[in-house]
Each structure stands twice: as structure tokens, then as C-alpha cells.
Protein backbone atom coordinates (compact mmCIF):
# COMPACT_ATOMS: atom_id res chain seq x y z
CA UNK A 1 7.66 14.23 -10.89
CA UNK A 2 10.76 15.66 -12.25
CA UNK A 3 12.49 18.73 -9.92
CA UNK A 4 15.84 20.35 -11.42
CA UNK A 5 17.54 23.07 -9.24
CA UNK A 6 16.95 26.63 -11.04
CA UNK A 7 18.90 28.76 -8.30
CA UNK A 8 20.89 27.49 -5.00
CA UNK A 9 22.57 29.61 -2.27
CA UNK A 10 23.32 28.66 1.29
CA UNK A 11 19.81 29.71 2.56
CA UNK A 12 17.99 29.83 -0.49
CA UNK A 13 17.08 27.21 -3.05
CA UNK A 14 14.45 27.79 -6.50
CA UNK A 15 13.29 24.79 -7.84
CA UNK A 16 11.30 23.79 -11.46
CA UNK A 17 9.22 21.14 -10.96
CA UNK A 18 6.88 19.19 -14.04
CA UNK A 19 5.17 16.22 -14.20
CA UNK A 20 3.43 16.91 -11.09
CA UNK A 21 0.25 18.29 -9.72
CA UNK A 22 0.06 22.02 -7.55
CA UNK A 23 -1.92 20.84 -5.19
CA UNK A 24 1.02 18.15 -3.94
CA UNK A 25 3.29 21.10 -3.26
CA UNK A 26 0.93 23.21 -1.80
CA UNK A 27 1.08 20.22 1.34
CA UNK A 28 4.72 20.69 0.98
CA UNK A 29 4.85 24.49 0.86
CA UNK A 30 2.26 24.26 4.15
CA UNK A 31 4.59 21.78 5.91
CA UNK A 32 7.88 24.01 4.69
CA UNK A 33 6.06 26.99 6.69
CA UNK A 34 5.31 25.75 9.90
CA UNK A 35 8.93 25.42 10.85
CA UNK A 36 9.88 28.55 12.24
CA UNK A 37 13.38 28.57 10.42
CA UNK A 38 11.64 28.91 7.28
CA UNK A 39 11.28 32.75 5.79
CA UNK A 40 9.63 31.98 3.24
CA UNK A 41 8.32 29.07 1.10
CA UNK A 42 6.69 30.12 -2.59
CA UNK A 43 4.77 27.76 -5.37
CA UNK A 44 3.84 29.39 -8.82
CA UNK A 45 2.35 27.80 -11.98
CA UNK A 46 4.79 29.27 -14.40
CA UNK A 47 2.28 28.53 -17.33
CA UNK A 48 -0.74 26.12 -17.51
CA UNK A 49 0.08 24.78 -21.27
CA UNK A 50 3.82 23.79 -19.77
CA UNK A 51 2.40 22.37 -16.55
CA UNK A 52 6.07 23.59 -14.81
CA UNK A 53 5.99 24.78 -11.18
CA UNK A 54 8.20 26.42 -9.62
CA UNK A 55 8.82 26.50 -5.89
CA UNK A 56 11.73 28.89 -3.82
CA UNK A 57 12.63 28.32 0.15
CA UNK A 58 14.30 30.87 1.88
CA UNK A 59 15.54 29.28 5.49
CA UNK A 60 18.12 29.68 8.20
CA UNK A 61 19.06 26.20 7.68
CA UNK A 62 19.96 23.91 4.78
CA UNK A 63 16.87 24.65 2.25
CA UNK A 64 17.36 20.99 0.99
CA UNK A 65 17.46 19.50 4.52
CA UNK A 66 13.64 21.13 5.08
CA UNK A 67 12.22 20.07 1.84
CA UNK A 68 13.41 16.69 2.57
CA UNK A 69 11.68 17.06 6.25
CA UNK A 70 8.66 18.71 4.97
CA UNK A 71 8.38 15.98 1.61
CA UNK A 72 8.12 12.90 4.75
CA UNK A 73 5.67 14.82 6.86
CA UNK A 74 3.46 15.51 4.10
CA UNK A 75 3.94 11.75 3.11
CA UNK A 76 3.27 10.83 6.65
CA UNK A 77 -0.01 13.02 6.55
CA UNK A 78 -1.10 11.42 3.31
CA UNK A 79 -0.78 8.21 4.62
CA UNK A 80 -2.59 9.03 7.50
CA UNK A 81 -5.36 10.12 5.81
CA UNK A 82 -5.68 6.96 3.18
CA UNK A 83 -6.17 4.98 6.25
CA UNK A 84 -8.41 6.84 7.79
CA UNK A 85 -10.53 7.28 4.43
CA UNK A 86 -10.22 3.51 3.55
CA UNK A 87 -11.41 2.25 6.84
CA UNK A 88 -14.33 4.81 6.80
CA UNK A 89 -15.24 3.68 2.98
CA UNK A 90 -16.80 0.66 2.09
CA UNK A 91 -16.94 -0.93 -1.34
CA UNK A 92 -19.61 -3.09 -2.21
């Protein structure tokens, strides 16, 4: 995954992300908006041939500061879930 700031302003940030799946920053983007001092959190597919996302957080904090918070609860979550899944899955 490769993320390069686009646009940054004390409560805003827009970032272009490639080399990575949607799906991974739709966790982020759900984690980003259950913090109440988030106004908004956005994830596009600028173009399916280009496979570049882009993602904007508008917050009453650092924007930075809650990607970082929401990137280790998603992680957390994930991890979570692989253990749960492995030790409910058995290979022959």
C-alpha cells in the first residue's frame, strides 16, 4: 500500500492511496466514523484501470492522529477475527 497526502489542513486531510484493496479502507473509513469528532470520513475508487483510492477526513482533531487510531483498531479487529476463524477451521 502506498498513501501520498493530496490535500492537508488543520481539520482536514485527502489522501491517494494504490496498491491496496477498497474493501481495507472501508474497515478504516467505518472505524474513522464511530468517533464522534469525526465529520466526515469518504473512500472513492478514482478509476478501476488505475486501482487509486482516494480517502478525505474531516475532524475536530488532528485528521492524522484518527487515521492512525482507526488503522490499529481495524488491525486489532482483523486480528481478532483470524483467531477466531482459525480456531473454528480445521485443515485436514
Amino acid at each position: 500500500m502506498n498513501a501520498q497526502v493530496i490535500s492537508s489542513e488543520p481539520k482536514e486531510i485527502s489522501l491517494s492511496i494504490t496498491e491496496t484493496d477498497i474493501g481495507i479502507l472501508y474497515i478504516i473509513q467505518h472505524e474513522l466514523l464511530k468517533e464522534s469528532n469525526i465529520e466526515f470520513a469518504g473512500v472513492i475508487l478514482k478509476h478501476p484501470l488505475t486501482n487509486e483510492c482516494w480517502m478525505r477526513i474531516n475532524s475536530n482533531t488532528k485528521p492524522m492522529q484518527e487515521i492512525k487510531k482507526a488503522t490499529d483498531s481495524a488491525i486489532k479487529i482483523a486480528n481478532e477475527f483470524k483467531q477466531i476463524f482459525n480456531s473454528k477451521i480445521k485443515v485436514n
